[in-house]
Structures are given as structure tokens and as C-alpha cells.
PDB file of N, CA and C in Angstrom:
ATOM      1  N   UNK A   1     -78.099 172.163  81.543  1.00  0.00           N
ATOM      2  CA  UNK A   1     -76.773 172.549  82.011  1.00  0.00           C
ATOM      3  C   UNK A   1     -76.926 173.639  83.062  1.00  0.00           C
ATOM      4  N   UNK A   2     -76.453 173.339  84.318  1.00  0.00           N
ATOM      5  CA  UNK A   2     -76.375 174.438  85.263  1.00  0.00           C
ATOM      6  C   UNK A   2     -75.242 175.912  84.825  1.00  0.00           C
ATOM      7  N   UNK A   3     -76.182 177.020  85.102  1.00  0.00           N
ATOM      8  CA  UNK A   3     -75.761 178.153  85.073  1.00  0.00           C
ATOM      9  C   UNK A   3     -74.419 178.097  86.214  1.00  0.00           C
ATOM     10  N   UNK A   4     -73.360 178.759  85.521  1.00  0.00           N
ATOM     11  CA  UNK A   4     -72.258 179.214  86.828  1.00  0.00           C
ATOM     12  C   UNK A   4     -72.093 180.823  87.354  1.00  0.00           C
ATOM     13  N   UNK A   5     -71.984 180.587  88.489  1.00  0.00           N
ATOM     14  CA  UNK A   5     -71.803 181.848  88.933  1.00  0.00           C
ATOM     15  C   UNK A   5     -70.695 182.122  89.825  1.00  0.00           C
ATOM     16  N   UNK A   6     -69.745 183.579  89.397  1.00  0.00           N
ATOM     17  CA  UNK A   6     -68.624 183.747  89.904  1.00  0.00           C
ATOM     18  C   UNK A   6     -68.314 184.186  91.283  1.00  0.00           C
ATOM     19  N   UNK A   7     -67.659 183.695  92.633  1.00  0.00           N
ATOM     20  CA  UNK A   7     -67.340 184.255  93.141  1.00  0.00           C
ATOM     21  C   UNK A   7     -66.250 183.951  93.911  1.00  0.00           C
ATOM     22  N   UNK A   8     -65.621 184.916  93.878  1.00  0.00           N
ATOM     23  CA  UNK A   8     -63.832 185.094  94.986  1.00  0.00           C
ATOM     24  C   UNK A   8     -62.991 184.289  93.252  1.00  0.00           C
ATOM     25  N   UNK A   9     -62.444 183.071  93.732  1.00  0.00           N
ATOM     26  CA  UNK A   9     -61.637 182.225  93.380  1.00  0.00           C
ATOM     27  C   UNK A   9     -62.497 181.327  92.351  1.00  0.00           C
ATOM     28  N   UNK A  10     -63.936 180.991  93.424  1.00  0.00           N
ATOM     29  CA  UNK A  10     -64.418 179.678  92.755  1.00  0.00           C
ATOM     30  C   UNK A  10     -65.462 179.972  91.806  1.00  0.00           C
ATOM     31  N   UNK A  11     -65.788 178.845  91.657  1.00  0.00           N
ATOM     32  CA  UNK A  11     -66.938 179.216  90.482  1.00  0.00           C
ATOM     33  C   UNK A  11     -68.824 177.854  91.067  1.00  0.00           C
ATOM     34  N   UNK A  12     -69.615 178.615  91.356  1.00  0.00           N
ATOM     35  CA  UNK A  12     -70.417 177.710  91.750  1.00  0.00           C
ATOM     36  C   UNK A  12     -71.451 177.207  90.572  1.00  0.00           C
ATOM     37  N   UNK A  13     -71.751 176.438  90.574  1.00  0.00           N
ATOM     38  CA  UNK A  13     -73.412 175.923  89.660  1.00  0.00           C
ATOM     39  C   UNK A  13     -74.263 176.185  90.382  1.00  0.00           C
ATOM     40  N   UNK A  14     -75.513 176.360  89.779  1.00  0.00           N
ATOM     41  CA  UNK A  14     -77.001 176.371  90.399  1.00  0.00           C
ATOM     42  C   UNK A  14     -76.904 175.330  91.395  1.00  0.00           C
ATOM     43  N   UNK A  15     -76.476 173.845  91.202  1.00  0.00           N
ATOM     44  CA  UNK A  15     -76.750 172.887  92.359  1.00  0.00           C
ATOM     45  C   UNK A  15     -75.744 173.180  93.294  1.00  0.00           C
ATOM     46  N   UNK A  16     -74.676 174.335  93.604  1.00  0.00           N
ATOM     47  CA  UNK A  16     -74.195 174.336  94.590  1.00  0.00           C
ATOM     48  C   UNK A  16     -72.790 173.628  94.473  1.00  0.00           C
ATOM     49  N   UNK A  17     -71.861 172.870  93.402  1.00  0.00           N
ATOM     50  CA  UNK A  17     -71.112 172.094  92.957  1.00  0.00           C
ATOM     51  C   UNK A  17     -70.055 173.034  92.667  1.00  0.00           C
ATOM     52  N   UNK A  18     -68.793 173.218  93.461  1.00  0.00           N
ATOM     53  CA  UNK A  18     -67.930 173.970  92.881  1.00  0.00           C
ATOM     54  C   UNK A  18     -67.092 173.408  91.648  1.00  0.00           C
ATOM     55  N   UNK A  19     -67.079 174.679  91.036  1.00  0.00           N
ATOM     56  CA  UNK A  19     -65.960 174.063  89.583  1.00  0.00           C
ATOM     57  C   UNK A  19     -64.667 175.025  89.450  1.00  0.00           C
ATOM     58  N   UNK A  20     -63.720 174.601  89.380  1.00  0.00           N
ATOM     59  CA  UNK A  20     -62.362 174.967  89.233  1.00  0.00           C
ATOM     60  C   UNK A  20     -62.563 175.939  88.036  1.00  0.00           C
ATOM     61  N   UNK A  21     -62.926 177.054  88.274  1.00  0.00           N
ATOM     62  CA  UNK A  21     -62.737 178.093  87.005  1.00  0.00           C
ATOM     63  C   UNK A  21     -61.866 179.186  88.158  1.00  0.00           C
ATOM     64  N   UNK A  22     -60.827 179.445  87.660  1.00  0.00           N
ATOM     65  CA  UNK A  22     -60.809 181.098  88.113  1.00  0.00           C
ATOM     66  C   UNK A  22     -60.417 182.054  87.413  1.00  0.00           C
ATOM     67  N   UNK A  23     -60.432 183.224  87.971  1.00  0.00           N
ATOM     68  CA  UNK A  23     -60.205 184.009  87.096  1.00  0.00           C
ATOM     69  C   UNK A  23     -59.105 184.090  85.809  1.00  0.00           C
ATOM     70  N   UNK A  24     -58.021 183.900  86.673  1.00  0.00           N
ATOM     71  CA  UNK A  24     -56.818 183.938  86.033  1.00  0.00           C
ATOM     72  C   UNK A  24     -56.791 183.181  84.395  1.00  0.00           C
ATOM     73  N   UNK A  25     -57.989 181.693  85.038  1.00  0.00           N
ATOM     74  CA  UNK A  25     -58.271 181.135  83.632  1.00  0.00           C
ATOM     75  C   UNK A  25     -58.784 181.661  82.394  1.00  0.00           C
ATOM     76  N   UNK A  26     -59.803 182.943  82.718  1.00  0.00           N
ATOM     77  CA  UNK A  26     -60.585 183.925  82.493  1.00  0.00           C
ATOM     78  C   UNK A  26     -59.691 184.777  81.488  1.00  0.00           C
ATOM     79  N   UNK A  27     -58.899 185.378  82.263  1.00  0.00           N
ATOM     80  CA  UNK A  27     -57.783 186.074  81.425  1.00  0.00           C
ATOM     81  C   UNK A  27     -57.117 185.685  80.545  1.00  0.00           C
ATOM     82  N   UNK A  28     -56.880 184.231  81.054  1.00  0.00           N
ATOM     83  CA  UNK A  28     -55.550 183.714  80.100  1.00  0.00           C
ATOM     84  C   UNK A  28     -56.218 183.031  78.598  1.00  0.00           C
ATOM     85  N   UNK A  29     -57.904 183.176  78.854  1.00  0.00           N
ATOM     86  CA  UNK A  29     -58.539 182.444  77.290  1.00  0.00           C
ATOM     87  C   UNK A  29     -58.242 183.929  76.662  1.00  0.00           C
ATOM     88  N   UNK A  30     -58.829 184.634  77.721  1.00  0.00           N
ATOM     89  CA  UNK A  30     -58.860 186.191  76.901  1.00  0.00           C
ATOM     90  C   UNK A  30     -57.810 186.959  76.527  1.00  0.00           C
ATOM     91  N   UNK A  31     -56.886 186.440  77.258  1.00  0.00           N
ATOM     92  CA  UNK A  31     -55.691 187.461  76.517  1.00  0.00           C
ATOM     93  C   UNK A  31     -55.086 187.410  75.156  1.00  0.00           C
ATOM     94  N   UNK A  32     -55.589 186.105  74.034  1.00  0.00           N
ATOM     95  CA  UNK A  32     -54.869 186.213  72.919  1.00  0.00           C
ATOM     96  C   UNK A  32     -56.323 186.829  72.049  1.00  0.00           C
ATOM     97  N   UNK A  33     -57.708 187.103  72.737  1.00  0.00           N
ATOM     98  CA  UNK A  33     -58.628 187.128  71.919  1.00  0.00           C
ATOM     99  C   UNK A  33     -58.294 189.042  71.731  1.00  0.00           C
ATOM    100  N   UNK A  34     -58.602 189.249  69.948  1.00  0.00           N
ATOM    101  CA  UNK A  34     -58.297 190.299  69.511  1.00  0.00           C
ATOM    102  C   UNK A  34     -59.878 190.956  69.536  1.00  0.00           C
ATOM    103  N   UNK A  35     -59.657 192.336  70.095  1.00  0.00           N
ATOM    104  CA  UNK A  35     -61.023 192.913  70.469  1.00  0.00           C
ATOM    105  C   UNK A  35     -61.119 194.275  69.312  1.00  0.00           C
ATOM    106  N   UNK A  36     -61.963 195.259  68.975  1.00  0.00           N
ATOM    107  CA  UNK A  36     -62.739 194.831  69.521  1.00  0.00           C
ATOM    108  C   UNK A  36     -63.544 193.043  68.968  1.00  0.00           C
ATOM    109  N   UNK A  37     -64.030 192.832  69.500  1.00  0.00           N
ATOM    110  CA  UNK A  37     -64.877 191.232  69.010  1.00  0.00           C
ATOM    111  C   UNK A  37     -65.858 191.010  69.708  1.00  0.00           C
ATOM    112  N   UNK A  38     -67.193 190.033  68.885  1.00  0.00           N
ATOM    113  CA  UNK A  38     -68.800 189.874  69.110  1.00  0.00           C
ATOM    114  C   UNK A  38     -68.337 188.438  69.900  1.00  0.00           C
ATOM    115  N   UNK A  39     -69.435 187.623  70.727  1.00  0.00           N
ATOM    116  CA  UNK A  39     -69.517 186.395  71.274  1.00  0.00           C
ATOM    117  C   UNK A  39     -68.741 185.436  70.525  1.00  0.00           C
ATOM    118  N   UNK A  40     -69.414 185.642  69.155  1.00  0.00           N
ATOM    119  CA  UNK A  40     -68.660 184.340  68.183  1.00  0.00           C
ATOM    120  C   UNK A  40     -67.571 184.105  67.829  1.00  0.00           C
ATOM    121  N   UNK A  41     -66.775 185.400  67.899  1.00  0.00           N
ATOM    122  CA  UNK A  41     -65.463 185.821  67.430  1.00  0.00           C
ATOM    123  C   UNK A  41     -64.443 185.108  68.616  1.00  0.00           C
ATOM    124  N   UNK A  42     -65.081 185.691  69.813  1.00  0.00           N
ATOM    125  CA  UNK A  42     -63.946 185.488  71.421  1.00  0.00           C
ATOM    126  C   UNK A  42     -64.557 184.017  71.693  1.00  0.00           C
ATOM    127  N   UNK A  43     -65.428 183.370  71.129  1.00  0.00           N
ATOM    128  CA  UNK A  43     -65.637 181.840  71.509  1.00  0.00           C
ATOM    129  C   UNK A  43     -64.496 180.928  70.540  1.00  0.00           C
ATOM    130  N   UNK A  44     -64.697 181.383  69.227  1.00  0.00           N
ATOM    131  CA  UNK A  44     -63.938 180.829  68.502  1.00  0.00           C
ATOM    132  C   UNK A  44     -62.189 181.029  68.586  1.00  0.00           C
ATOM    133  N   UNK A  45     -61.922 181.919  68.913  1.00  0.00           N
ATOM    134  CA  UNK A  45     -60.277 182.106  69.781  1.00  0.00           C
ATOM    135  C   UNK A  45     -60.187 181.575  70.901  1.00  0.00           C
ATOM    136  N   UNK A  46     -60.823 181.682  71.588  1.00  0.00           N
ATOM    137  CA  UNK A  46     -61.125 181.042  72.741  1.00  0.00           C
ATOM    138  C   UNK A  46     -60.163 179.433  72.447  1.00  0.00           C
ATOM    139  N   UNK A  47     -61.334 178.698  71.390  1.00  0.00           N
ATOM    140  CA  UNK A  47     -61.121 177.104  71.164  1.00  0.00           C
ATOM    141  C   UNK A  47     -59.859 177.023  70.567  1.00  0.00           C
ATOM    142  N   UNK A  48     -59.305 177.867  69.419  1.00  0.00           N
ATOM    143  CA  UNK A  48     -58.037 177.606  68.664  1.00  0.00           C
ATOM    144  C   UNK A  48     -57.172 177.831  69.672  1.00  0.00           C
ATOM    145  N   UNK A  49     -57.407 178.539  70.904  1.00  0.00           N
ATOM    146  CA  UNK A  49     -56.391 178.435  71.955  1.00  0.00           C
ATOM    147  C   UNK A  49     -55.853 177.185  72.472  1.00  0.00           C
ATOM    148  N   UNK A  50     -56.827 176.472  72.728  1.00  0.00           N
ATOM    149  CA  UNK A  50     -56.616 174.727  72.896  1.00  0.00           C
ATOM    150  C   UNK A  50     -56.340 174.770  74.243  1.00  0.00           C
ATOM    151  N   UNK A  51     -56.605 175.624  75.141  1.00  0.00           N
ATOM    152  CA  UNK A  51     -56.329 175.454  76.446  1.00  0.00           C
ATOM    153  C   UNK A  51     -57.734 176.011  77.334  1.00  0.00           C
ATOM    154  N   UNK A  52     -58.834 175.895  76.401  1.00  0.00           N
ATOM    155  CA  UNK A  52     -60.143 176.761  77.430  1.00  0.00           C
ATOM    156  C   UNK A  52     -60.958 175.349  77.688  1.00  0.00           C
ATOM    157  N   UNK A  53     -61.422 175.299  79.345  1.00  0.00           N
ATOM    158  CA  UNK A  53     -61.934 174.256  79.824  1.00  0.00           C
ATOM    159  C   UNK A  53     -63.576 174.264  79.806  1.00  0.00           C
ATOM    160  N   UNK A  54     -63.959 172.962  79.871  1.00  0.00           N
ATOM    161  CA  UNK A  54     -65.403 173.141  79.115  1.00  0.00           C
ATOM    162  C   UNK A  54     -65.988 173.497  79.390  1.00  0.00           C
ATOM    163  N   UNK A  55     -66.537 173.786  80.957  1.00  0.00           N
ATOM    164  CA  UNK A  55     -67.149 175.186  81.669  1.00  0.00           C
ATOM    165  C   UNK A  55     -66.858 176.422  81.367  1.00  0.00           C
ATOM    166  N   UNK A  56     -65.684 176.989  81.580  1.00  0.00           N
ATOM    167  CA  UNK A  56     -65.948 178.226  80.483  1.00  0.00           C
ATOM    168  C   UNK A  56     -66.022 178.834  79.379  1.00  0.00           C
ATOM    169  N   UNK A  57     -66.051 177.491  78.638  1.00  0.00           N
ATOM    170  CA  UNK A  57     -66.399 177.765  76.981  1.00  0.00           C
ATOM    171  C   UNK A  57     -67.695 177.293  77.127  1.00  0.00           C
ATOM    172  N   UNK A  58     -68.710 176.771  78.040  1.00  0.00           N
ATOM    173  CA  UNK A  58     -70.329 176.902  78.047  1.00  0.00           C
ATOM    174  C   UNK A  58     -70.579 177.991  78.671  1.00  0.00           C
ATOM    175  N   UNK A  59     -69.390 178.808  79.369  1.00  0.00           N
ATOM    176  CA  UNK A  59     -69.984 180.682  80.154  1.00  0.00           C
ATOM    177  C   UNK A  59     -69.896 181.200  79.334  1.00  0.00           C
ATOM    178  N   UNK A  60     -69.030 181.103  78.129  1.00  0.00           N
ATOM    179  CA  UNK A  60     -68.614 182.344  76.809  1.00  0.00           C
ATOM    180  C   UNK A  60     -69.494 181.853  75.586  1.00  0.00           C
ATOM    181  N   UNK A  61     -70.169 180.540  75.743  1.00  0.00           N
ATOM    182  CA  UNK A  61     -71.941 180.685  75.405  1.00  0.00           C
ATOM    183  C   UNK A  61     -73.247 181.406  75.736  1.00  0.00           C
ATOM    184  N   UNK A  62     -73.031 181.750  77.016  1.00  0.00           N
ATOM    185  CA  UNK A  62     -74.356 182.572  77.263  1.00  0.00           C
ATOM    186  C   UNK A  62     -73.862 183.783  77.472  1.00  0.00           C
ATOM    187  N   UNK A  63     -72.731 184.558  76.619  1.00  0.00           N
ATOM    188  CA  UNK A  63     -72.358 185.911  76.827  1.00  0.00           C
ATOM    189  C   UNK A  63     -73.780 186.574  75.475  1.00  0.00           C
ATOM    190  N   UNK A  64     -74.305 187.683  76.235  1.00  0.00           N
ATOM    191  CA  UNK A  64     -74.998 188.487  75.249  1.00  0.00           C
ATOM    192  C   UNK A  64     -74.556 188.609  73.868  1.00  0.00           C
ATOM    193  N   UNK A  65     -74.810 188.426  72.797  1.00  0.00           N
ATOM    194  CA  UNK A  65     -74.274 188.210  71.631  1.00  0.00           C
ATOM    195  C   UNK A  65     -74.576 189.827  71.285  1.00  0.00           C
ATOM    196  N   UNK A  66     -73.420 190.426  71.264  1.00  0.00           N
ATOM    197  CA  UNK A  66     -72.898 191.965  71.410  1.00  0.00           C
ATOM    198  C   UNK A  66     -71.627 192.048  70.407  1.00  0.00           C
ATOM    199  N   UNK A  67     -70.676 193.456  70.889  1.00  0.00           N
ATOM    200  CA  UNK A  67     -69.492 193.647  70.647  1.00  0.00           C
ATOM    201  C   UNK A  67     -68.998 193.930  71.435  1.00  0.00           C
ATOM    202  N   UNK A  68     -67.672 193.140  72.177  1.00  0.00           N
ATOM    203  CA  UNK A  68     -67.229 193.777  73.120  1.00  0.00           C
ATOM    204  C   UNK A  68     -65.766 194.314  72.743  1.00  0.00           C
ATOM    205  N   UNK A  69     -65.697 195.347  73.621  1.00  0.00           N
ATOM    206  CA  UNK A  69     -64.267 196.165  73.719  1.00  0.00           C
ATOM    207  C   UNK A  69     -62.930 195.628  73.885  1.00  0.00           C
ATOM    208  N   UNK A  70     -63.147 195.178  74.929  1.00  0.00           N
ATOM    209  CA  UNK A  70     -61.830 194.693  75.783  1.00  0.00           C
ATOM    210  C   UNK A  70     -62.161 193.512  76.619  1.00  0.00           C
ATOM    211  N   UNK A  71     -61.327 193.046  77.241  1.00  0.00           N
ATOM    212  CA  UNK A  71     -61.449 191.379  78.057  1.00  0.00           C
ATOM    213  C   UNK A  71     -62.310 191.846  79.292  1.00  0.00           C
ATOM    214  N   UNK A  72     -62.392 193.431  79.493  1.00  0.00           N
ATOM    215  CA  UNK A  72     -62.837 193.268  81.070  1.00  0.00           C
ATOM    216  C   UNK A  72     -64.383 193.666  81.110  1.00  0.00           C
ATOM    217  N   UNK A  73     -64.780 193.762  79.570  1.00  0.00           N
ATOM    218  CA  UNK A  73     -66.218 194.114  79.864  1.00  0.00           C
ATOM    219  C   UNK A  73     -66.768 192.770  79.686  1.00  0.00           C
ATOM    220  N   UNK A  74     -65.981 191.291  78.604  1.00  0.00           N
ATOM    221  CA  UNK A  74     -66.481 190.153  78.781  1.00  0.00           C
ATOM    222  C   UNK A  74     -66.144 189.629  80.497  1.00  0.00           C
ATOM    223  N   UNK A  75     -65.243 189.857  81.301  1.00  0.00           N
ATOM    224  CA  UNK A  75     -64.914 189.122  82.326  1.00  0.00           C
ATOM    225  C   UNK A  75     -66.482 190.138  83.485  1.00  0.00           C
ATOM    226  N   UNK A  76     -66.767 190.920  83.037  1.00  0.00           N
ATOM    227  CA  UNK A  76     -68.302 191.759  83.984  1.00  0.00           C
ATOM    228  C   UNK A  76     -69.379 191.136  83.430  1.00  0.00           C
ATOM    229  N   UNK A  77     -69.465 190.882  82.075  1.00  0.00           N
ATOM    230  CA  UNK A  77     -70.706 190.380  81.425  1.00  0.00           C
ATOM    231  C   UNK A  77     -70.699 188.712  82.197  1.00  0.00           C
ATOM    232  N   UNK A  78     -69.750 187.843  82.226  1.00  0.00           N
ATOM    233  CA  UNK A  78     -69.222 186.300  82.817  1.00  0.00           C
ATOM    234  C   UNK A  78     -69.759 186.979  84.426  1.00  0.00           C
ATOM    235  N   UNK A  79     -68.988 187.544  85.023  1.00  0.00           N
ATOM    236  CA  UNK A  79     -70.011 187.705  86.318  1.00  0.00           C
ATOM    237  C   UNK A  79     -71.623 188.338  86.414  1.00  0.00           C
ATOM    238  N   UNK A  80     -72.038 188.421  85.506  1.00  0.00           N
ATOM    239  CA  UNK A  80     -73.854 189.309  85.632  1.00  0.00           C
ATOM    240  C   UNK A  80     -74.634 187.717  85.343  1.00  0.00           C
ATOM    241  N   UNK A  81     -73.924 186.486  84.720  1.00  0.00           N
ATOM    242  CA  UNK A  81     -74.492 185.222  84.298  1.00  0.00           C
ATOM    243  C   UNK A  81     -74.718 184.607  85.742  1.00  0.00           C
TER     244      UNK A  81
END
């Protein structure tokens, strides 16, 4: 599976293939996820949301399996991938 990486609006893969992620999508998985919360916690809200697309529920797979604070230290950790 190609790694994505964030920039502006879009979202690229290793092969160069843009994918419709943006931010806003970013926010809107994250805004019902209750923090603080570890990888497993904000993946699994994430899905009961029923609205996170399958690229960025494979980016909120390779988040450092941590604790995070708030949505904006996962939305910095999603751009360092």
C-alpha cells in the first residue's frame, strides 16, 4: 500500500496518484473523536462514524501508536507520514 502524503488540498501516494483526501475530511473524522485518545481509540471512532474514506482510515493506521491530546497533534502526526 502506498504511503500518502499531505499537501495544500490534495493528498499524493508514493506513485504520484492524487487522492481526494482533504483536510476538512481530516477534521470532520476527528471532530466526534473524544481525546485525550491512543491510535486505537481515534481509529475505532473514526469507523463508528461511518463516514471515514478508506485512505484515511489506512493514514490513521500508521499514526504512532501514542496518546494524543487533541485533533491537531493527530492532523501534524498525518502530515510527518
Amino acid at each position: 500500500m502506498d504511503r500518502l502524503n499531505y499537501k495544500g488540498n490534495q493528498t499524493w501516494s508514493k506513485g504520484g496518484k492524487v487522492m481526494e483526501i482533504v483536510p476538512m475530511d481530516i477534521q470532520h473524522v476527528l471532530q466526534n473523536v473524544k481525546f485525550p485518545a491512543n491510535k486505537n481509540d481515534i481509529i475505532q471512532q473514526a469507523r463508528s462514524s461511518g463516514s471515514i474514506a478508506d485512505p484515511l482510515l489506512e493514514n490513521l493506521g500508521m499514526l504512532p501508536d501514542k496518546e494524543y491530546a487533541n485533533a491537531n497533534e493527530v492532523v501534524k502526526e498525518l502530515e510527518r507520514i
